[in-house]
C-alpha atoms as a PDB file:
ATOM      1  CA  UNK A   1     103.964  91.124 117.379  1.00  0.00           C
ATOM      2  CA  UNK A   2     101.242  90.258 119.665  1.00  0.00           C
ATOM      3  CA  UNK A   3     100.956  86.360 121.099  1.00  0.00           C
ATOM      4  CA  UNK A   4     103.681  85.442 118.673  1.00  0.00           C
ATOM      5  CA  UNK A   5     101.498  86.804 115.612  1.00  0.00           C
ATOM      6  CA  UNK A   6     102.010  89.858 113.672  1.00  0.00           C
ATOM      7  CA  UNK A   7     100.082  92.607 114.630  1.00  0.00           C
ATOM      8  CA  UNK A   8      97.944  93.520 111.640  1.00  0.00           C
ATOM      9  CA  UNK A   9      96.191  97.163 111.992  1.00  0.00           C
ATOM     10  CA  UNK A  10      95.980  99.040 108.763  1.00  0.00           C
ATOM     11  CA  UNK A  11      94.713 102.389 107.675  1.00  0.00           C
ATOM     12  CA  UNK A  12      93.208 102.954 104.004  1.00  0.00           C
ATOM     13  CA  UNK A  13      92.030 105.832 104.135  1.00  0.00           C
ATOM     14  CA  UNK A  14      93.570 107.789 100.948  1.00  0.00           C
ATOM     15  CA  UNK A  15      92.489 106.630  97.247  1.00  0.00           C
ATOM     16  CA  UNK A  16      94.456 103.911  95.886  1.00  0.00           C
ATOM     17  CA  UNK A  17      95.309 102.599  92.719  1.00  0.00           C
ATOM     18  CA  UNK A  18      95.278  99.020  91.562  1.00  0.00           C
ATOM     19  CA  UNK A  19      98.314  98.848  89.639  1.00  0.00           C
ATOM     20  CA  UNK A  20     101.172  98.975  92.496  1.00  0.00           C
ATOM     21  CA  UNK A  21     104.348  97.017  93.623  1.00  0.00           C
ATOM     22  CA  UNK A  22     105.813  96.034  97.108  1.00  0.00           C
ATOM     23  CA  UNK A  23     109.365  94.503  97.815  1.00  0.00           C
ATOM     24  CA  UNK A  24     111.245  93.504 101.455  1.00  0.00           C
ATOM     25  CA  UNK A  25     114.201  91.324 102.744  1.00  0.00           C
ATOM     26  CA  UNK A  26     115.067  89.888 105.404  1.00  0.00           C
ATOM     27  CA  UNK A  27     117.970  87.947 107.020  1.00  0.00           C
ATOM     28  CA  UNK A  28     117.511  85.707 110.081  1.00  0.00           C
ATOM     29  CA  UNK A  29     120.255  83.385 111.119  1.00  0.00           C
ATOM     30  CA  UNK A  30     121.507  81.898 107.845  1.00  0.00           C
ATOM     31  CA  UNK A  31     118.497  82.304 105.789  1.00  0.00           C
ATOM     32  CA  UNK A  32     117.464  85.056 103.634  1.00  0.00           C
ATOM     33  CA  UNK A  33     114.065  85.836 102.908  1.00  0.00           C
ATOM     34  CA  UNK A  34     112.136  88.086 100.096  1.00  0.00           C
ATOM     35  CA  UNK A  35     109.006  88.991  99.590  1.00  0.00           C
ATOM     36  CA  UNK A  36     107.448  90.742  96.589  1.00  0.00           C
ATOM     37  CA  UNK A  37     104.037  92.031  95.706  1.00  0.00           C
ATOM     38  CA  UNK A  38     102.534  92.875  92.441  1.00  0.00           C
ATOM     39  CA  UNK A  39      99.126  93.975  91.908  1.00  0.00           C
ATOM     40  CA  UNK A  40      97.054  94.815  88.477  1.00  0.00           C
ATOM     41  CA  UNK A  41      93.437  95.818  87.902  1.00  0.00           C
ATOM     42  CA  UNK A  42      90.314  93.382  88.670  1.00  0.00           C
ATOM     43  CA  UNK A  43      87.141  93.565  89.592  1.00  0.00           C
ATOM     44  CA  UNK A  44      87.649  92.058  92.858  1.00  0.00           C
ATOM     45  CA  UNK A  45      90.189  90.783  94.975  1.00  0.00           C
ATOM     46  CA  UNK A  46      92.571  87.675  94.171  1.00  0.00           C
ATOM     47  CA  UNK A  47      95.470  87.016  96.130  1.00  0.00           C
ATOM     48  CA  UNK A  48      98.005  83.560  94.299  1.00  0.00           C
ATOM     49  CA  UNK A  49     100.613  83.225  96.493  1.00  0.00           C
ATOM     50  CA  UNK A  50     103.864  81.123  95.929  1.00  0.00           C
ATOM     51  CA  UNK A  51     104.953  80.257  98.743  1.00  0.00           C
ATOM     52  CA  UNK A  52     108.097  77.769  99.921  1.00  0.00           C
ATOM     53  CA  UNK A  53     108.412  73.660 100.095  1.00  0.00           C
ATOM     54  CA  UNK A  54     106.804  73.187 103.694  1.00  0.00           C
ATOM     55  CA  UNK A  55     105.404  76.620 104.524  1.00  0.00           C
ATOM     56  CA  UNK A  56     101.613  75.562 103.608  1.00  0.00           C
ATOM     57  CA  UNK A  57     100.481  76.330 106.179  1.00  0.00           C
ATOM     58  CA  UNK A  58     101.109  80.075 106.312  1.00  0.00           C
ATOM     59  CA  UNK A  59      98.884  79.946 103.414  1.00  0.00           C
ATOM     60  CA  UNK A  60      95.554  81.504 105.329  1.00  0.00           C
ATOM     61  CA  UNK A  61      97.422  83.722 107.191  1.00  0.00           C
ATOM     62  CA  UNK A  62      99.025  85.357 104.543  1.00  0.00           C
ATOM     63  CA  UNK A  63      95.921  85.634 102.813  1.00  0.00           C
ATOM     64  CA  UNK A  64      93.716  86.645 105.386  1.00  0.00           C
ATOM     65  CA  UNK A  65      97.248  89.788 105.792  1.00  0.00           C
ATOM     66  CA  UNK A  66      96.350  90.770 102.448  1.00  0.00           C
ATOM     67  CA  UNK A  67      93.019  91.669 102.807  1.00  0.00           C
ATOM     68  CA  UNK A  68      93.823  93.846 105.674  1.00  0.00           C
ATOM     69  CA  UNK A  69      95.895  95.851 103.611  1.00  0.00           C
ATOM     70  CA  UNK A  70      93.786  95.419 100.031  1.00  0.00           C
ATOM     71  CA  UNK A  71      90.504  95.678  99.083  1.00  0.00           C
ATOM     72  CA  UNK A  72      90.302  95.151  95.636  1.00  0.00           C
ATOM     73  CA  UNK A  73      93.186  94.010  92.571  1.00  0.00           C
ATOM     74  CA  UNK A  74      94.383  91.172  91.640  1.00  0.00           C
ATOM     75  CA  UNK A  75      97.698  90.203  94.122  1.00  0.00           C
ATOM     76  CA  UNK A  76     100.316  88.194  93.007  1.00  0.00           C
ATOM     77  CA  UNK A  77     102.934  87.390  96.130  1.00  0.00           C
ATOM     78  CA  UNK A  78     105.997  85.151  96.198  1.00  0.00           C
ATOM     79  CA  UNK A  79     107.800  83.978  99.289  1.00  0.00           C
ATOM     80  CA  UNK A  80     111.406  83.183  98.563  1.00  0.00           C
ATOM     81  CA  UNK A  81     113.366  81.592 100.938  1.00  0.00           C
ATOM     82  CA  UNK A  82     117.238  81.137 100.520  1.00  0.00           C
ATOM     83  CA  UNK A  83     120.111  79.249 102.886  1.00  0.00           C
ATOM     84  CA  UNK A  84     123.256  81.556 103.059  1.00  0.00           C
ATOM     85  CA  UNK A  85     125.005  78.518 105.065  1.00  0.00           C
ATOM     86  CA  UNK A  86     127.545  77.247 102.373  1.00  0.00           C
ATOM     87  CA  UNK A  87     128.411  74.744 104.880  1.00  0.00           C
ATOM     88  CA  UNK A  88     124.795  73.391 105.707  1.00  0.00           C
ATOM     89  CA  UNK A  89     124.430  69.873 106.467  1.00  0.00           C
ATOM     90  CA  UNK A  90     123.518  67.755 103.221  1.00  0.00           C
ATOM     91  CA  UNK A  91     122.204  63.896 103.321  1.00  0.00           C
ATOM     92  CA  UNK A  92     123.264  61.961 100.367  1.00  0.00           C
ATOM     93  CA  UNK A  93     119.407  60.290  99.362  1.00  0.00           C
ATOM     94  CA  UNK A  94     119.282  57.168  97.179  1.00  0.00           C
ATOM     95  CA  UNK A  95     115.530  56.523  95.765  1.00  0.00           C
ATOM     96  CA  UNK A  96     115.820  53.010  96.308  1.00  0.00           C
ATOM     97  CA  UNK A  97     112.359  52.870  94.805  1.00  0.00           C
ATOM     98  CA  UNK A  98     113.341  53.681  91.556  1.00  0.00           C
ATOM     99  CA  UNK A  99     116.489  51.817  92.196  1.00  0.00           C
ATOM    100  CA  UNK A 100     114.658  48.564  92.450  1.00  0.00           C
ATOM    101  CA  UNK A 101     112.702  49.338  89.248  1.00  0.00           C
ATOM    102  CA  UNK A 102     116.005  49.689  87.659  1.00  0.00           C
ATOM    103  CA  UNK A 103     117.335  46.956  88.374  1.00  0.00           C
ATOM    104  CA  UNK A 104     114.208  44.481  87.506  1.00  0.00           C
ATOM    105  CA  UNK A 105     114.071  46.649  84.238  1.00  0.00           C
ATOM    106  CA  UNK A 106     118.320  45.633  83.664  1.00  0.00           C
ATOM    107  CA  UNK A 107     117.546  42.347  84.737  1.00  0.00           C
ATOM    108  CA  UNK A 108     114.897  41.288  82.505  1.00  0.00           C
ATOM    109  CA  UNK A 109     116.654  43.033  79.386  1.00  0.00           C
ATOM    110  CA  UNK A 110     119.787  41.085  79.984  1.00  0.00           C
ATOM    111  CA  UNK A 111     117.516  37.429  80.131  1.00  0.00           C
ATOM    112  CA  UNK A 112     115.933  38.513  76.720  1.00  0.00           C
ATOM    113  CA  UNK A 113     119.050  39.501  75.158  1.00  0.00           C
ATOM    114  CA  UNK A 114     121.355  36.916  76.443  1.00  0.00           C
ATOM    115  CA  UNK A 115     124.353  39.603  77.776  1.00  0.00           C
ATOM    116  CA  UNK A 116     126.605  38.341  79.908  1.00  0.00           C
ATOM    117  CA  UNK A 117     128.277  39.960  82.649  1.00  0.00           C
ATOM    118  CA  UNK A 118     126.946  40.770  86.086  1.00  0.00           C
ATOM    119  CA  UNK A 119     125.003  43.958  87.313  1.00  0.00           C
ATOM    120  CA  UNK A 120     126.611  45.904  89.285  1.00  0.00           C
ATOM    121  CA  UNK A 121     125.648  49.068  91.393  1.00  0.00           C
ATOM    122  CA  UNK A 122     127.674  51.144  89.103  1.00  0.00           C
ATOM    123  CA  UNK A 123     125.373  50.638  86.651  1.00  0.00           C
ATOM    124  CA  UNK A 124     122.269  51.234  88.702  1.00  0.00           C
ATOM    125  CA  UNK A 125     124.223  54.752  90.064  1.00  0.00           C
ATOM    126  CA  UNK A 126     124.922  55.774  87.138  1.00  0.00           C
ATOM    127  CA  UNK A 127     120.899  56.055  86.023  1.00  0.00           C
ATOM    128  CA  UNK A 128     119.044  59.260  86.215  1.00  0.00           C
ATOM    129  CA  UNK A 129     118.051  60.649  89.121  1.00  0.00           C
ATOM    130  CA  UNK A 130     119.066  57.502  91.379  1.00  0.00           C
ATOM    131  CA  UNK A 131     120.904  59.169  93.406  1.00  0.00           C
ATOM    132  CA  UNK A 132     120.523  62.967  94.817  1.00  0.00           C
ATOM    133  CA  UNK A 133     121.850  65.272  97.791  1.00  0.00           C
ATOM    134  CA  UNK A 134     119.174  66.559  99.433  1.00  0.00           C
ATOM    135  CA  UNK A 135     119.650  70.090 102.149  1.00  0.00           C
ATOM    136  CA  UNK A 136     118.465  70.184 105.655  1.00  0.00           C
ATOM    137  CA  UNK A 137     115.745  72.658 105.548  1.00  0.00           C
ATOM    138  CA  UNK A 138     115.646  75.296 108.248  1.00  0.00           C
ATOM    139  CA  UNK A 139     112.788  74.639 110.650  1.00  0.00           C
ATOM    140  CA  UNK A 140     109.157  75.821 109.742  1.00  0.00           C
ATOM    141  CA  UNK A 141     108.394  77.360 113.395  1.00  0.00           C
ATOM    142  CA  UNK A 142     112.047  78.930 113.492  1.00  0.00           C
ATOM    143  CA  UNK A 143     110.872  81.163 110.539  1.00  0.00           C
ATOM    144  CA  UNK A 144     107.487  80.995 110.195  1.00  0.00           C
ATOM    145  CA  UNK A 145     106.575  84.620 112.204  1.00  0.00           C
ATOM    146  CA  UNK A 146     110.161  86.455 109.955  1.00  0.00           C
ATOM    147  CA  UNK A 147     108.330  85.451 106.768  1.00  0.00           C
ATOM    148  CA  UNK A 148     104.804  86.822 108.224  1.00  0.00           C
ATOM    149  CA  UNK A 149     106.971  89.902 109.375  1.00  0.00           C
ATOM    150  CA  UNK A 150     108.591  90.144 105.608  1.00  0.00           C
ATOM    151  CA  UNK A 151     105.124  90.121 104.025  1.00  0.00           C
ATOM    152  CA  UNK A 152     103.327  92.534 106.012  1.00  0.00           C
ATOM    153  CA  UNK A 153     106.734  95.054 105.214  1.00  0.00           C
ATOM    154  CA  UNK A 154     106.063  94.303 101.346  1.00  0.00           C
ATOM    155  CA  UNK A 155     101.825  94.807 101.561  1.00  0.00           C
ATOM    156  CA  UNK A 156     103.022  98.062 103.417  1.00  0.00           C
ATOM    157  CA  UNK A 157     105.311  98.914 100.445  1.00  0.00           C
ATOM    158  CA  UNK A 158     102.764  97.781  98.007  1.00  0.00           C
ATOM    159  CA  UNK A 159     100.129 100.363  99.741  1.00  0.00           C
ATOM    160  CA  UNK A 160     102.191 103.152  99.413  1.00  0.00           C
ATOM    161  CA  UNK A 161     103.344 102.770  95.940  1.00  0.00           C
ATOM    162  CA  UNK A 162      99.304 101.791  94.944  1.00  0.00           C
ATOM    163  CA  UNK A 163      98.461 105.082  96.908  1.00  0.00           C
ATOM    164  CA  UNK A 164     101.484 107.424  95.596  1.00  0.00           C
ATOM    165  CA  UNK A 165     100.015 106.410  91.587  1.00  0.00           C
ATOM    166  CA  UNK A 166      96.017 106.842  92.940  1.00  0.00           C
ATOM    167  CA  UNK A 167      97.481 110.522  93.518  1.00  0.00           C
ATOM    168  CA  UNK A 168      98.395 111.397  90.303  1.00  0.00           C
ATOM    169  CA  UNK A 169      95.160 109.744  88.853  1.00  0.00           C
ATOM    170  CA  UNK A 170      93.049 111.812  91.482  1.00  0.00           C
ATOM    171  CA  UNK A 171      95.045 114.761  89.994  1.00  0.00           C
ATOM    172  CA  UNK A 172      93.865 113.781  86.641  1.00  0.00           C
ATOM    173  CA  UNK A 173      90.463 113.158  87.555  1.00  0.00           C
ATOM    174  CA  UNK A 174      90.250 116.300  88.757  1.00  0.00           C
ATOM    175  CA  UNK A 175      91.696 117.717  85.848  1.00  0.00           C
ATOM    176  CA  UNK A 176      88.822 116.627  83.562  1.00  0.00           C
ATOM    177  CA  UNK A 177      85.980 117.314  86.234  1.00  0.00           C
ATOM    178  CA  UNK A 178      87.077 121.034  86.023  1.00  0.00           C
ATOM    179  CA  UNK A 179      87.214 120.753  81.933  1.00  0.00           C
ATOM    180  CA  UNK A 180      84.112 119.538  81.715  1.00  0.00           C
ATOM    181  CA  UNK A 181      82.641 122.002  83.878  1.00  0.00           C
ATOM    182  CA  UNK A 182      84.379 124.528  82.110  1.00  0.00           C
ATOM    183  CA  UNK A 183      82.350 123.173  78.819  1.00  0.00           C
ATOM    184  CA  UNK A 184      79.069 122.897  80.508  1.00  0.00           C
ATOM    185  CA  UNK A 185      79.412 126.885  81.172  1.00  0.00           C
ATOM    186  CA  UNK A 186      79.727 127.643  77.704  1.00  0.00           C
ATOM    187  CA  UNK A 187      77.440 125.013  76.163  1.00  0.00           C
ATOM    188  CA  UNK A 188      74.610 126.561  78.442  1.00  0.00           C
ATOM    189  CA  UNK A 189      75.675 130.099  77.355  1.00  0.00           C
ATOM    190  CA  UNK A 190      76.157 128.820  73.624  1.00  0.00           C
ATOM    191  CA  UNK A 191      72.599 127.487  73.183  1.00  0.00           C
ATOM    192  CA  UNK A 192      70.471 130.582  73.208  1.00  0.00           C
ATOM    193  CA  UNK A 193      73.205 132.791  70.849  1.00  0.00           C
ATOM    194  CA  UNK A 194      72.578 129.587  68.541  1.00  0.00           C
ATOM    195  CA  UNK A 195      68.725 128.989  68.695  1.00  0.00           C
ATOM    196  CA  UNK A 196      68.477 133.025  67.976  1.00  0.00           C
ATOM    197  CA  UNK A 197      70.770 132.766  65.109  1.00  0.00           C
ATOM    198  CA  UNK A 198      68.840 129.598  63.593  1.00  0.00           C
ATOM    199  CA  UNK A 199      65.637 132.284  63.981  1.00  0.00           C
ATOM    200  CA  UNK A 200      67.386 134.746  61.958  1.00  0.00           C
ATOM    201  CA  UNK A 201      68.381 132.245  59.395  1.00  0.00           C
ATOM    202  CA  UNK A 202      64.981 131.062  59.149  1.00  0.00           C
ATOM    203  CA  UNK A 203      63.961 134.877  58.734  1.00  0.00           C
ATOM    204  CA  UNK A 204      66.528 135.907  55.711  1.00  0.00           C
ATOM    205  CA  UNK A 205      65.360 132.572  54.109  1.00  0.00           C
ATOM    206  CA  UNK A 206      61.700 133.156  53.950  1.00  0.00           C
ATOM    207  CA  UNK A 207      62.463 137.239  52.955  1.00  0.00           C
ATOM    208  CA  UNK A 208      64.487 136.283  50.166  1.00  0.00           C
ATOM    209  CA  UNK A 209      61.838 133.476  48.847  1.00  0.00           C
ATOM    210  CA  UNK A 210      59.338 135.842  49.331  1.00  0.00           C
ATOM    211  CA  UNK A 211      61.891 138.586  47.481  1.00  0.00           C
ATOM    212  CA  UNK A 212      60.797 141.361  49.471  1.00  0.00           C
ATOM    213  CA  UNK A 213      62.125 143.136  53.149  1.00  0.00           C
ATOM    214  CA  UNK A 214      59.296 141.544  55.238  1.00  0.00           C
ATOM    215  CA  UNK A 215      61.173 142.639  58.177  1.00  0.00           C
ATOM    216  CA  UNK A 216      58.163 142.838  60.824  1.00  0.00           C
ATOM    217  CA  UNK A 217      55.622 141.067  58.832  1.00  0.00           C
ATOM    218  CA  UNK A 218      53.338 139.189  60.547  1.00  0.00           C
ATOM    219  CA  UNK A 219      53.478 135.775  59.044  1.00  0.00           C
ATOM    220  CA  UNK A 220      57.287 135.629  58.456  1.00  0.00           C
ATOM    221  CA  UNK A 221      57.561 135.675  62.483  1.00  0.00           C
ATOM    222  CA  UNK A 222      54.836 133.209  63.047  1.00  0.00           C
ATOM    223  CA  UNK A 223      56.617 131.292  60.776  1.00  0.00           C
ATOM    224  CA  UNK A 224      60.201 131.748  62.742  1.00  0.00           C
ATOM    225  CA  UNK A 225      58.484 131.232  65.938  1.00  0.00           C
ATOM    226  CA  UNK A 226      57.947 127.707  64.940  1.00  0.00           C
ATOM    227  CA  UNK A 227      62.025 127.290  65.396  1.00  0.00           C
ATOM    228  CA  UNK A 228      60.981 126.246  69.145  1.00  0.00           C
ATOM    229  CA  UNK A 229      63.357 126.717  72.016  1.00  0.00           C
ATOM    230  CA  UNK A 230      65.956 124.150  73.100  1.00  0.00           C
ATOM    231  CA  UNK A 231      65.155 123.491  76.500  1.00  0.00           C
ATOM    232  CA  UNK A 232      67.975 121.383  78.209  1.00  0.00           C
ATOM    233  CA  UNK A 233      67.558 123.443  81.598  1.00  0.00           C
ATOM    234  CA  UNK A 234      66.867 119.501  83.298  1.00  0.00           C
ATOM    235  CA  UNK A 235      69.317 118.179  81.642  1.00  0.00           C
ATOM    236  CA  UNK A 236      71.811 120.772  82.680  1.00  0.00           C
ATOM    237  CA  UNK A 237      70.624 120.998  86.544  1.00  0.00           C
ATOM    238  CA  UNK A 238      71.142 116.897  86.308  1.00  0.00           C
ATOM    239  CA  UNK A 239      74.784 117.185  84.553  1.00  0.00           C
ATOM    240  CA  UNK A 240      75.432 120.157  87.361  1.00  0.00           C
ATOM    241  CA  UNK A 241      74.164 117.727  90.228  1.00  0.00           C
ATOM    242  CA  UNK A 242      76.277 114.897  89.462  1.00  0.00           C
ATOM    243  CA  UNK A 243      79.690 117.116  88.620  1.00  0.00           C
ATOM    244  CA  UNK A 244      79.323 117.791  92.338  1.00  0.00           C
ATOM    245  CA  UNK A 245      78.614 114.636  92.993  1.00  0.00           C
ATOM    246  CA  UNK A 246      81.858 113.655  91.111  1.00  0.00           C
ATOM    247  CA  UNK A 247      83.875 116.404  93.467  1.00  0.00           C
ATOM    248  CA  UNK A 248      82.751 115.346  96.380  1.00  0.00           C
ATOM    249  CA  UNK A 249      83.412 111.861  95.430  1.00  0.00           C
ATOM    250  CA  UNK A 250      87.205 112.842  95.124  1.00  0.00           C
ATOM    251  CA  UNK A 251      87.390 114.525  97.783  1.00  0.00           C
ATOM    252  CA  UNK A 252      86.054 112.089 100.157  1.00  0.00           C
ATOM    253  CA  UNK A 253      87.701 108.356  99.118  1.00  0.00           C
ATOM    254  CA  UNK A 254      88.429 106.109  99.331  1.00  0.00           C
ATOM    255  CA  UNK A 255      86.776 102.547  97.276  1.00  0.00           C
ATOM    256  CA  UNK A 256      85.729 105.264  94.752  1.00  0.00           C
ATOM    257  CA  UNK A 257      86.553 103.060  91.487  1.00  0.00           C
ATOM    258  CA  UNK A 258      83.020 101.219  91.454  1.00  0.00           C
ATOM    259  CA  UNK A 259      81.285 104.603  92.223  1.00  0.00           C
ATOM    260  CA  UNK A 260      82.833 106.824  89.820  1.00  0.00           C
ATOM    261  CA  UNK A 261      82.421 104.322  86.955  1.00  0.00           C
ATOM    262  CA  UNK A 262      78.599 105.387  87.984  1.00  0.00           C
ATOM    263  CA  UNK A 263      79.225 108.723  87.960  1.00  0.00           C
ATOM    264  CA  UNK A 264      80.299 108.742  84.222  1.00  0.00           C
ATOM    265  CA  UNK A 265      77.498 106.330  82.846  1.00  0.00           C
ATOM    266  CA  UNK A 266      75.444 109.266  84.493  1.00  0.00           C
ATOM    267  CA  UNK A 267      77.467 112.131  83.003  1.00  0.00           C
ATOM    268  CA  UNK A 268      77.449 110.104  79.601  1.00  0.00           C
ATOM    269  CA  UNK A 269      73.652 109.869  79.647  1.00  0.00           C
ATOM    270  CA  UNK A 270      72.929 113.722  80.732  1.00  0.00           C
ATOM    271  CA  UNK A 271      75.825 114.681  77.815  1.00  0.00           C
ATOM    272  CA  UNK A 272      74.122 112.702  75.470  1.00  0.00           C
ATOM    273  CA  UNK A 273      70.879 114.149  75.771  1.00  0.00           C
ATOM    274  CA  UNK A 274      71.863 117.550  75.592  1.00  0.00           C
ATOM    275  CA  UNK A 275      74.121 116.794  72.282  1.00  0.00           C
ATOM    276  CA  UNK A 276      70.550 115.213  71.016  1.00  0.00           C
ATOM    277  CA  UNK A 277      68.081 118.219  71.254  1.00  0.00           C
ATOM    278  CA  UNK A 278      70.914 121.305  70.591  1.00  0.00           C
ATOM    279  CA  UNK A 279      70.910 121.837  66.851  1.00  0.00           C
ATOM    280  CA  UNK A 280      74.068 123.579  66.563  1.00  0.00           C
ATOM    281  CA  UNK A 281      77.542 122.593  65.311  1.00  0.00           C
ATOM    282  CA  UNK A 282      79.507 124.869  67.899  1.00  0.00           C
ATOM    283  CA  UNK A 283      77.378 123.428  70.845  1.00  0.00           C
ATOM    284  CA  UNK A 284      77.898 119.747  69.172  1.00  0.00           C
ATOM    285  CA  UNK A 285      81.915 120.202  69.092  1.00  0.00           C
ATOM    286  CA  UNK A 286      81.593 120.828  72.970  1.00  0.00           C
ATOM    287  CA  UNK A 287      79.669 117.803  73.474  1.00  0.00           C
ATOM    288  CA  UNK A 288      82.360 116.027  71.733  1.00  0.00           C
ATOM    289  CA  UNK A 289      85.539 117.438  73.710  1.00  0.00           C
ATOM    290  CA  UNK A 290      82.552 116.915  77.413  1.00  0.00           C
ATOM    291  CA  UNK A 291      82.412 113.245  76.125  1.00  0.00           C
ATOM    292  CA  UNK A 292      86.087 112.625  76.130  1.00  0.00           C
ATOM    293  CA  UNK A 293      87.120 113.798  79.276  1.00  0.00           C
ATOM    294  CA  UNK A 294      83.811 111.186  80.587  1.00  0.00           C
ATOM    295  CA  UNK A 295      85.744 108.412  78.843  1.00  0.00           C
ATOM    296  CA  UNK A 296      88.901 109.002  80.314  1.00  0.00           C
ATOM    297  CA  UNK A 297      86.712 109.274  83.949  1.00  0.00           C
ATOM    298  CA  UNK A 298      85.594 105.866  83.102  1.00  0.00           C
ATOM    299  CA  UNK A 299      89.125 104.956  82.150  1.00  0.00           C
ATOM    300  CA  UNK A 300      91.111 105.955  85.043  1.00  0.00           C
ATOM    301  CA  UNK A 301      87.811 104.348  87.018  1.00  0.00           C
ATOM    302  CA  UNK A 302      88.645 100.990  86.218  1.00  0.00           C
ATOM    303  CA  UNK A 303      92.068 101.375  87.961  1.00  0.00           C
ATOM    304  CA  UNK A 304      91.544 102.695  91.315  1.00  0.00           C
ATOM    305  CA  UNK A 305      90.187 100.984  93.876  1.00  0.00           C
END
């Protein structure tokens, strides 16, 4: 601690994940206190806190702890604090408010009804919630700075298990980058074999309407060299260009969530195209399998940070 505060310095560097969990406990004198975090996907950040009866006014400070050690999720944090003093002092508390409501209440019941008999405070005791034993709380500035001290130990917590799940979806993110590179490569060797072979189609066809070998006649390959080329070189330099992108993206988090959601509307549009002008059901299978692994890009986007 520094000037009776907790010292608040945090380093989030490494890719994190939204979805993460942070617990810690603490005992000071006769109290007990817990902490735990949760957090879950959103677009932004949200912190709720529950915190104690009394300990309000922590409320900013906790908050403003958070955001040190999060970015973006939604946080859900509870502060539970617990007296281990079986032998605490307790104040018997009458709520002679209610008490006095009671009692006109009797009163005017037994006038309208003609009862006899007296009232007594027995009867008024014996009413819900007259009555009540009531604990001395422990003070607020006794424990205020443990509680701060309990949080920051759960955020820590909560960062490494939101870090230690970002590393397996990194894994996986890499996983599909290098499949759908590995489909580019043979989609841009596929498309030539395929526009040849839709040539030679086109040649057989017109040699068997014609029912003669035409092979080398003039106006059967004038008529095949209408079958124009395919030309997706742009939209394979593009697809190429933001693959890397997508790599060193990875490799240099973290707050890569937002940005790689980009990424794969990019990679979507680029597939897309290519699957549009390649008239070939080999080539259109690949474009298939290169548009799953995007999806599952986008997926595991929406739950790092």
């Amino acid at each position: 601690m520094r000037n009776g505060r907790t010292e608040m310095r945090v380093k989030t560097a490494s890719i994190q994940s939204m979805t993460g969990y942070g617990r810690a406990t603490r005992r000071i004198g006769r109290a007990s206190i817990l902490v735990e975090v949760r957090s879950t996907n959103h677009r932004y950040l949200e912190i709720d806190q529950r915190l104690p009866n009394g300990y309000l006014a922590i409320q900013g400070r906790v908050a403003e702890m958070s955001r040190r050690y999060v970015r973006r999720g939604k946080i859900d944090l509870a502060i539970n604090l617990q007296s281990l003093d079986r032998h605490k002092a307790r104040r018997v508390v009458f709520d002679e408010v209610l008490l006095q409501g009671y009692y006109e209440a009797l009163r005017k019941l037994k006038m309208r009804f003609r009862l006899k008999g007296d009232l007594t405070l027995e009867h008024l005791l014996a009413l819900p919630q007259a009555v009540s034993i009531a604990e001395e709380p422990e003070p607020v500035e006794r424990l205020e700075n443990p509680i701060l001290e309990t949080a920051q130990a759960a955020l820590k917590g909560l960062v490494q298990s939101r870090r230690r799940e970002g590393e397996k979806l990194l894994a996986d993110l890499r996983g599909q980058l290098v499949a759908i590179e590995r489909l580019m490569r043979t989609v841009k060797t596929r498309l030539p074999k395929a526009l040849e072979q839709q040539r030679q189609a086109l040649r057989e066809k017109i040699q068997s309407l014609l029912g003669f070998d035409g092979a080398g006649s003039s106006r059967i390959e004038e008529a095949v060299a209408l079958v124009k080329e395919v030309d997706v070189h742009e939209e394979l330099v593009r697809l190429a260009s933001h693959l890397s992108h997508l790599r060193q993206t990875l490799a240099h988090g973290p707050l890569i969530g937002k940005r790689l959601d980009f990424i794969a509307q990019e990679l979507m549009r680029e597939v897309n195209t290519i699957g549009a002008k390649g008239n070939d059901p080999q080539a259109a299978r690949l474009i298939v399998e290169m548009k799953g692994h995007i999806e599952k890009i986008r997926e595991q986007a929406q739950n790092l940070e």
